[in-house]
C-alpha atoms as a PDB file:
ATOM      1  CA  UNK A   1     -56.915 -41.745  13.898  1.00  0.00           C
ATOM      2  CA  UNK A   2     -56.303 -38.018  13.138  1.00  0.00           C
ATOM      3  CA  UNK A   3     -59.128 -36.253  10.741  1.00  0.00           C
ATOM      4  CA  UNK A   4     -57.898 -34.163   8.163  1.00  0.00           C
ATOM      5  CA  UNK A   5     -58.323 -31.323   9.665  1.00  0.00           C
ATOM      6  CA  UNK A   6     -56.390 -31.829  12.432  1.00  0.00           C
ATOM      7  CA  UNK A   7     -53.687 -32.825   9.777  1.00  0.00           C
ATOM      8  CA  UNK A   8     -53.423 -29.708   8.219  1.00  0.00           C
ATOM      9  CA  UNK A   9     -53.451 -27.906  11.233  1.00  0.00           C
ATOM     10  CA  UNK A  10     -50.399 -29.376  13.059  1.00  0.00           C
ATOM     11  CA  UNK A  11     -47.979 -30.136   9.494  1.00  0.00           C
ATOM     12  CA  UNK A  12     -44.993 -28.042   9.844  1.00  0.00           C
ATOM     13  CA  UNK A  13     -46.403 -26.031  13.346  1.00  0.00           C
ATOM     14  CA  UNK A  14     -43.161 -24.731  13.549  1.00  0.00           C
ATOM     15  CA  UNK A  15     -42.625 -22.798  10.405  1.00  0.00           C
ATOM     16  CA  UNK A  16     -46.124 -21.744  10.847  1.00  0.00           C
ATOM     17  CA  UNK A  17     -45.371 -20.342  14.132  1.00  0.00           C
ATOM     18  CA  UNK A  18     -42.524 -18.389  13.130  1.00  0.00           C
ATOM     19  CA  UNK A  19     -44.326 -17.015  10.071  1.00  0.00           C
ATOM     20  CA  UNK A  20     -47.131 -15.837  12.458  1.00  0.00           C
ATOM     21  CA  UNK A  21     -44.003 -14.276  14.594  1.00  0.00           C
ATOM     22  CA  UNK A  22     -42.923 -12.874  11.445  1.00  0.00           C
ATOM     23  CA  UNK A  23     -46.009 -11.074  10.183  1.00  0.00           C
ATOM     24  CA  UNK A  24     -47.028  -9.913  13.600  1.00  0.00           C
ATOM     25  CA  UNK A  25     -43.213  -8.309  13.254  1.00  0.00           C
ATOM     26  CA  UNK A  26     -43.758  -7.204   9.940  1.00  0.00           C
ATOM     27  CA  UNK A  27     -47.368  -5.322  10.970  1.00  0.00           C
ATOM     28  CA  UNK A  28     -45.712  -3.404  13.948  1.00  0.00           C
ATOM     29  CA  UNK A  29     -42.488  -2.143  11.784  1.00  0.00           C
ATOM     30  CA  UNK A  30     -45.361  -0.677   9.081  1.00  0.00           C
ATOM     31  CA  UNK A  31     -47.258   0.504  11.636  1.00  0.00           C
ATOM     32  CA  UNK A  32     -44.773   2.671  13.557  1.00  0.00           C
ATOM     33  CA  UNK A  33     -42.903   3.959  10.073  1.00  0.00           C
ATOM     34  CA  UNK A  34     -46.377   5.218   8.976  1.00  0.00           C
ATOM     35  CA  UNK A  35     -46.348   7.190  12.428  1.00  0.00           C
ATOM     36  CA  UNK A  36     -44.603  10.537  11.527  1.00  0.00           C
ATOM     37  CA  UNK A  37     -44.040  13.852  14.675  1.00  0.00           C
ATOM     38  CA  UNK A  38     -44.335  17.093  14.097  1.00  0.00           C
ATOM     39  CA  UNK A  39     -42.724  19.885  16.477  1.00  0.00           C
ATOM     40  CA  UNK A  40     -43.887  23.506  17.451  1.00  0.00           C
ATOM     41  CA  UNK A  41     -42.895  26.153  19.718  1.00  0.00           C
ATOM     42  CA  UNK A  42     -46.010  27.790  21.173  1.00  0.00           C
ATOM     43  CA  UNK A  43     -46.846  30.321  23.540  1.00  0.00           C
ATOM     44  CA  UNK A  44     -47.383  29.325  27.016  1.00  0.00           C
ATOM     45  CA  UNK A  45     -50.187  30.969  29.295  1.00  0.00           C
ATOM     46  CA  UNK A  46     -48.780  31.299  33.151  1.00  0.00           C
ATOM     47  CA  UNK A  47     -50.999  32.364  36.136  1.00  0.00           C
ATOM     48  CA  UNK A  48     -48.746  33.176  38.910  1.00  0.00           C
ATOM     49  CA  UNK A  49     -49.378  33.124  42.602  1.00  0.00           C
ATOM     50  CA  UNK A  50     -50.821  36.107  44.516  1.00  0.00           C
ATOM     51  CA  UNK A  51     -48.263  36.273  47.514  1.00  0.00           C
ATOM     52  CA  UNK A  52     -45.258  34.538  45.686  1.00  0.00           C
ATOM     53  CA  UNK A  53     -42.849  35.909  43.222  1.00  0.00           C
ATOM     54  CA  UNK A  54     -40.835  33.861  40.734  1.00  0.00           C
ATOM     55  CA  UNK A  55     -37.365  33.960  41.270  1.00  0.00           C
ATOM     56  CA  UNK A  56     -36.579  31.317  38.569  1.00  0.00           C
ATOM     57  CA  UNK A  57     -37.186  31.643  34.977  1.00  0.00           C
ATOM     58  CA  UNK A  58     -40.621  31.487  34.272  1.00  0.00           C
ATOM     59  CA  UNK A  59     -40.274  29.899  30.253  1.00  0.00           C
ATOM     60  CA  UNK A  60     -42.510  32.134  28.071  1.00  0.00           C
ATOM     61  CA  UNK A  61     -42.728  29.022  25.715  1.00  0.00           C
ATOM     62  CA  UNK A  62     -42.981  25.346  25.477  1.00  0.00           C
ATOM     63  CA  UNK A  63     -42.570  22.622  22.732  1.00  0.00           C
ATOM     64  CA  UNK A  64     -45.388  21.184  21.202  1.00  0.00           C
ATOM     65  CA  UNK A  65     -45.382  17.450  19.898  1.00  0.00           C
ATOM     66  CA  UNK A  66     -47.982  15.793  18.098  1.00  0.00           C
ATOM     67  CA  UNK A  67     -47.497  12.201  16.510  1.00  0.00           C
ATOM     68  CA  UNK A  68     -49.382  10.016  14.192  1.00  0.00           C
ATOM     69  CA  UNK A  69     -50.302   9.667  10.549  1.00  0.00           C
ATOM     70  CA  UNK A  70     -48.822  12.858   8.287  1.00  0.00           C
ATOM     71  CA  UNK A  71     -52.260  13.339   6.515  1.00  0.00           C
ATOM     72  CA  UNK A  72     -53.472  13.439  10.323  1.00  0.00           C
ATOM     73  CA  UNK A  73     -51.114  15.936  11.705  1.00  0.00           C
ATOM     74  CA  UNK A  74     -50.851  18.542   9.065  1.00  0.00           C
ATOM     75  CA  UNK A  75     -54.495  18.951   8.982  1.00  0.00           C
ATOM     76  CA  UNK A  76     -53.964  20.655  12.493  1.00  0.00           C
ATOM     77  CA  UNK A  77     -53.797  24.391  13.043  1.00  0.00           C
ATOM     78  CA  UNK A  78     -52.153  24.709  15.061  1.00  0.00           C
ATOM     79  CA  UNK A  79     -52.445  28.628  16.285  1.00  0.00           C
ATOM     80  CA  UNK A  80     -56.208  27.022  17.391  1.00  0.00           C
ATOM     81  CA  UNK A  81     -54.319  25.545  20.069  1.00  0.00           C
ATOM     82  CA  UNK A  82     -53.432  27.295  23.625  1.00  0.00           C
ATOM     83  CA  UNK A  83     -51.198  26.294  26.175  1.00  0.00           C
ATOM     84  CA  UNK A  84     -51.470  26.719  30.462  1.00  0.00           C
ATOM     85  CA  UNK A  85     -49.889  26.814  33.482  1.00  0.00           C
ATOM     86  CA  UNK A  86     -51.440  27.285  36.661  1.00  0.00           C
ATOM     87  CA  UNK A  87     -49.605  28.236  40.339  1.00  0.00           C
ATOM     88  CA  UNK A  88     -52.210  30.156  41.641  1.00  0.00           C
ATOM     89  CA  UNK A  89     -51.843  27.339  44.181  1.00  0.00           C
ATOM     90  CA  UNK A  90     -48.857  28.048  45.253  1.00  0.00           C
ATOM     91  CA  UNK A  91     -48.846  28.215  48.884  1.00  0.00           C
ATOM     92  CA  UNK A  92     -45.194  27.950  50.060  1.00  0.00           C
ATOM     93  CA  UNK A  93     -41.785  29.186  49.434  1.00  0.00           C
ATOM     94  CA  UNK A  94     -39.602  27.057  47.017  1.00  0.00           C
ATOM     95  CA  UNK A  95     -40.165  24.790  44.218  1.00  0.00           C
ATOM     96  CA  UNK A  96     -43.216  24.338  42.484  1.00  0.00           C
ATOM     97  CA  UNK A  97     -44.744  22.189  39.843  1.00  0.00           C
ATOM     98  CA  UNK A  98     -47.855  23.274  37.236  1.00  0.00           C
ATOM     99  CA  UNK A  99     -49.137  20.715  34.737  1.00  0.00           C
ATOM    100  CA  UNK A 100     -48.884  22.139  31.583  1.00  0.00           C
ATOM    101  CA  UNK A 101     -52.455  21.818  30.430  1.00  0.00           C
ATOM    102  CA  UNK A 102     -53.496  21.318  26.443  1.00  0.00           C
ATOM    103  CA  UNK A 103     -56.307  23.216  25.099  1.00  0.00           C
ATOM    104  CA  UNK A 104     -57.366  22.270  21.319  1.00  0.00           C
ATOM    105  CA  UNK A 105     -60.943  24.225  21.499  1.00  0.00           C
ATOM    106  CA  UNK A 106     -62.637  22.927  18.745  1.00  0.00           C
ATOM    107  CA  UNK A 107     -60.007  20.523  17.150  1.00  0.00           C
ATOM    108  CA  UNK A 108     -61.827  17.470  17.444  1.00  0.00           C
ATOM    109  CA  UNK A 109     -64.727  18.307  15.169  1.00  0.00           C
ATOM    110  CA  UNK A 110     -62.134  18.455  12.404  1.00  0.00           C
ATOM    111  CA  UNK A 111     -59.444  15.982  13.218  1.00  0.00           C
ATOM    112  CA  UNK A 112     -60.019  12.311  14.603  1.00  0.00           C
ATOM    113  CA  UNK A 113     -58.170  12.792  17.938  1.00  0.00           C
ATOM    114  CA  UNK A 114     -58.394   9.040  18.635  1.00  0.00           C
ATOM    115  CA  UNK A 115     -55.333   8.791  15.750  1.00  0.00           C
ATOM    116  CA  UNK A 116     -53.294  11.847  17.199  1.00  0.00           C
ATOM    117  CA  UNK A 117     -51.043  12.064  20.189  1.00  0.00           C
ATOM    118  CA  UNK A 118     -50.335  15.837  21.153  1.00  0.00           C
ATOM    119  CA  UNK A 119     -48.398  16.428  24.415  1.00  0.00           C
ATOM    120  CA  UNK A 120     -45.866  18.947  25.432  1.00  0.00           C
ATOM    121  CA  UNK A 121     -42.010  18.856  26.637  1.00  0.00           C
ATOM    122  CA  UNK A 122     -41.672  19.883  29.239  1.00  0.00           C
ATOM    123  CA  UNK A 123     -44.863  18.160  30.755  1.00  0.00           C
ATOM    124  CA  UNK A 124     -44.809  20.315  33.593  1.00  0.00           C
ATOM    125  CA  UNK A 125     -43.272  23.274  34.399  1.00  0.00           C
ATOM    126  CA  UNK A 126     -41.012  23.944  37.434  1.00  0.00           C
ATOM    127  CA  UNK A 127     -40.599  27.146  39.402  1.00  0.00           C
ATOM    128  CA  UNK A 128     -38.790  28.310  42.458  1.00  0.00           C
ATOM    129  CA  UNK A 129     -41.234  30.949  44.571  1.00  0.00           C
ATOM    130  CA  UNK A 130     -40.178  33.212  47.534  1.00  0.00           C
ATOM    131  CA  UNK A 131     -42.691  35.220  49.680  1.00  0.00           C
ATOM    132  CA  UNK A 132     -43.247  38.981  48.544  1.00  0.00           C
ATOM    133  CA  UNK A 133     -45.164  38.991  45.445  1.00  0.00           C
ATOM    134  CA  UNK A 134     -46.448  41.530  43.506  1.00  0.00           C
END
């Protein structure tokens, strides 16, 4: 003998299955339309070997991306924010790759970072060095 319970539970399991589906579907499509990107150019900081010159272009700026939630994003200043490259490394001839590394200073005592995503494009940079530098 079933209980009551159990009853309720398993009448109709299938169109209660596909309205679970269906709200889980529902919940991601809001989620990711609330997520908004905003795009800027900033200056790029590049320390260059001591023995190696550049005989690529060395970009003088990268793209900045940061997504999440517009009253989020547009609370950033974004001139607070400094961008890095570093070859100093570099200890051969040819190409090279530098992590282009984020620094937001003081950003997250005014902005919950934990809702942001800020990254750059290019990631990394990428640079062809010959001997003879400076």
């Amino acid at each position: 003998m079933r209980s009551k319970f159990s009853q309720k539970i398993f009448y109709n399991w299938q169109v209660k299955i596909l309205c679970f589906i269906f709200s889980v579907l529902v919940y991601f499509v809001l989620v990711f339309s609330i997520q908004t990107e905003r795009r800027v150019t900033l200056p790029i900081t590049v320390t260059m070997p001591e023995f190696y010159s550049a005989e690529s272009n060395v970009p003088a700026s990268v793209n900045l991306v940061i997504q999440g939630t517009e009253d989020q994003i547009y609370l950033i200043d974004v001139s607070e924010i400094s961008l890095s490259a570093d070859f100093s490394y570099v200890n051969r001839e040819g190409v090279n790759y530098a992590v282009v590394k984020i620094d937001t200073h003081d950003l997250g005592n005014h902005v919950d970072l934990s809702k942001i995503n800020i990254f750059t494009e290019p990631s990394q940079l990428k640079v062809y060095f010959s001997f003879g530098g400076k």
